[in-house]
Protein backbone atom coordinates (compact mmCIF):
# COMPACT_ATOMS: atom_id res chain seq x y z
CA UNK A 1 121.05 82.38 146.66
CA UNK A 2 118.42 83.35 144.09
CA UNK A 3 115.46 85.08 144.85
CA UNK A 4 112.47 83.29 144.11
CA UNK A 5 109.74 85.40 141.74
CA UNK A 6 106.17 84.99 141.14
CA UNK A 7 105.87 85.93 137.61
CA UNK A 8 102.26 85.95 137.55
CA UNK A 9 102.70 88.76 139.95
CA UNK A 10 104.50 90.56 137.20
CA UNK A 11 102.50 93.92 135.86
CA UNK A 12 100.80 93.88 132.68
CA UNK A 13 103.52 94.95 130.25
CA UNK A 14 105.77 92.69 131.67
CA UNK A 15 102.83 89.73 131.32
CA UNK A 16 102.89 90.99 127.39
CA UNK A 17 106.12 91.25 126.94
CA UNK A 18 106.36 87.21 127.76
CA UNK A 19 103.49 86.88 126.01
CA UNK A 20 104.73 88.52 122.73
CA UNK A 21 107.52 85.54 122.80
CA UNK A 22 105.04 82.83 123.57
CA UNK A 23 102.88 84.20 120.18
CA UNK A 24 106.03 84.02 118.42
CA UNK A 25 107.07 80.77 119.83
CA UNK A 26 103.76 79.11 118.60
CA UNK A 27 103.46 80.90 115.75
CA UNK A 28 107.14 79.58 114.53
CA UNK A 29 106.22 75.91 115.32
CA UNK A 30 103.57 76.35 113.35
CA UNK A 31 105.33 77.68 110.50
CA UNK A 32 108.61 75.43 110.45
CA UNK A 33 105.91 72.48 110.43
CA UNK A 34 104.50 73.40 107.11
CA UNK A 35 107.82 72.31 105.59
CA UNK A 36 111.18 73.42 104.21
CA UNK A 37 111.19 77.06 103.51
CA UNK A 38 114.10 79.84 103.48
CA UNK A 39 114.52 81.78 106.40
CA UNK A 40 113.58 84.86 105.08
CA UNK A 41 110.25 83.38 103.91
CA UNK A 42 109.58 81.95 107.48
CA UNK A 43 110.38 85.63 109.04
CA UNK A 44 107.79 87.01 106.36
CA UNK A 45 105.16 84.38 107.27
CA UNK A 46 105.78 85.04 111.06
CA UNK A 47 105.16 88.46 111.03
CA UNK A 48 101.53 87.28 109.96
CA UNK A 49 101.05 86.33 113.21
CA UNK A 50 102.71 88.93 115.16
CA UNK A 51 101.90 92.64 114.22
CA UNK A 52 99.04 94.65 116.37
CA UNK A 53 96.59 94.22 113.17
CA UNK A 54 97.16 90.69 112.87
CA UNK A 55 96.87 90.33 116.91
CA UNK A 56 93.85 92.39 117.03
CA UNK A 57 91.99 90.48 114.46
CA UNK A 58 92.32 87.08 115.96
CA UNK A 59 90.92 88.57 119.26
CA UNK A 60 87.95 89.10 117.58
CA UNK A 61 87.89 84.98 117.13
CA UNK A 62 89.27 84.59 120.24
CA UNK A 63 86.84 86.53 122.51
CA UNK A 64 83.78 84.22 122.39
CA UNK A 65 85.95 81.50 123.65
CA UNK A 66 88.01 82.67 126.72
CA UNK A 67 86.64 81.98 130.03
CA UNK A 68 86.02 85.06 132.48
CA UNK A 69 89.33 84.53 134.02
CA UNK A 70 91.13 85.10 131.08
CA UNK A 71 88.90 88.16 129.35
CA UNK A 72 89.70 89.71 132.65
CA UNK A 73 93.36 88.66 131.97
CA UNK A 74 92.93 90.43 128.37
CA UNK A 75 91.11 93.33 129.57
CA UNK A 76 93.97 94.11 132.24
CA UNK A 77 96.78 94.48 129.75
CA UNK A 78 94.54 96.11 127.05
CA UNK A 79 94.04 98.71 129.28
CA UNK A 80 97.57 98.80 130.81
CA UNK A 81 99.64 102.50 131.33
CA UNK A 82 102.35 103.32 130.09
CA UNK A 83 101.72 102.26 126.30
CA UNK A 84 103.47 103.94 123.25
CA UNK A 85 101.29 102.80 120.11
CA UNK A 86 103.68 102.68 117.27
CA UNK A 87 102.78 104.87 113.80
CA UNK A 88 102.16 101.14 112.50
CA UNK A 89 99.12 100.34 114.34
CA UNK A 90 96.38 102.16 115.80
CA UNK A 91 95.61 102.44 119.19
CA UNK A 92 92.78 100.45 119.16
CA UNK A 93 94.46 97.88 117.48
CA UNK A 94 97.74 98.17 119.57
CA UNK A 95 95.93 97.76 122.81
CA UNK A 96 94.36 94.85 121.66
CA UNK A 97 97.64 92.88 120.90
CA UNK A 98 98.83 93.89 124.23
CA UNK A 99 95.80 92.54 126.01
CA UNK A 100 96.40 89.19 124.09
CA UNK A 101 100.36 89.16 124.56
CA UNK A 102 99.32 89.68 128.61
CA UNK A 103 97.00 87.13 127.75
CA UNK A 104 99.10 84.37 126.35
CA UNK A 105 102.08 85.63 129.01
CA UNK A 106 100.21 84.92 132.12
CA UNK A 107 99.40 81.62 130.62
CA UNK A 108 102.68 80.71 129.95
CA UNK A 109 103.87 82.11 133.39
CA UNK A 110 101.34 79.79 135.20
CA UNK A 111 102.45 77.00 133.42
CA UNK A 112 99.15 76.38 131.51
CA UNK A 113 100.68 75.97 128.11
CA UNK A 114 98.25 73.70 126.75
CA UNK A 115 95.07 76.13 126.89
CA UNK A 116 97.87 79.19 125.52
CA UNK A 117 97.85 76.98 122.58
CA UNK A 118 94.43 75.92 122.33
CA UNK A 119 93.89 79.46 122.52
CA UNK A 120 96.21 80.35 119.45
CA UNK A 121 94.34 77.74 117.28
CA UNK A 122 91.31 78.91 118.00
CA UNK A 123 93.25 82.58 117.01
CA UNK A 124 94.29 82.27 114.25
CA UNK A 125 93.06 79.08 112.82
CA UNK A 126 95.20 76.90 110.48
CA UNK A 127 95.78 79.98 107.95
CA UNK A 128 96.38 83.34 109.37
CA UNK A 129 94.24 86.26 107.17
């Protein structure tokens, strides 16, 4: 018999970790629908979307338009322990993605995937910087 699991529940990291896959996820769809393109040109474009700089960026777009709920949401795994900022990113900039990967996680682990990709429009736009 499984064990049943309230995701949401989850602690923050976890909540990002989801949420990492649900930015990729969307940010693939949105890629693959521009049209036919080699693989290794899609992985290129991806990674656009998904590094700490790029992720901390489009929370500066994204701020003005989250409810309270979810800039509490944000501000819970931004500030999360147990971070090791890569020599890629900064810190600031790390703990920013994070806070949108919790983000985007919780909304996919409540089942609101409709506002998690409102949300990533509003993000990053139609063209990422």
């Amino acid at each position: 018999m499984e064990k049943s699991v309230d995701f949401t529940k989850c602690n923050a990291l976890i909540q990002a970790y989801m949420g990492d896959a649900v930015i990729e996820l969307l940010a693939r769809r949105r890629i693959i629908g521009d049209g036919d393109h080699k693989v290794s040109e899609l992985n290129v474009e991806a990674k656009s979307y998904v590094t700490a700089v790029s992720q901390s960026a489009a929370v500066e777009r994204l701020l003005p338009h989250l409810t309270e709920r979810e800039e509490a949401i944000f501000k819970y795994g931004r500030n999360a322990k147990g971070v090791n900022v890569p020599k890629s990113a900064s810190a600031i900039d790390y703990r920013r993605a994070t806070g949108l990967e919790c983000l985007f996680g919780r909304l996919y682990l409540e089942g609101n995937m409709a506002r998690a990709e409102e949300l990533f429009d509003l993000a990053y736009g139609r063209e990422t910087e």
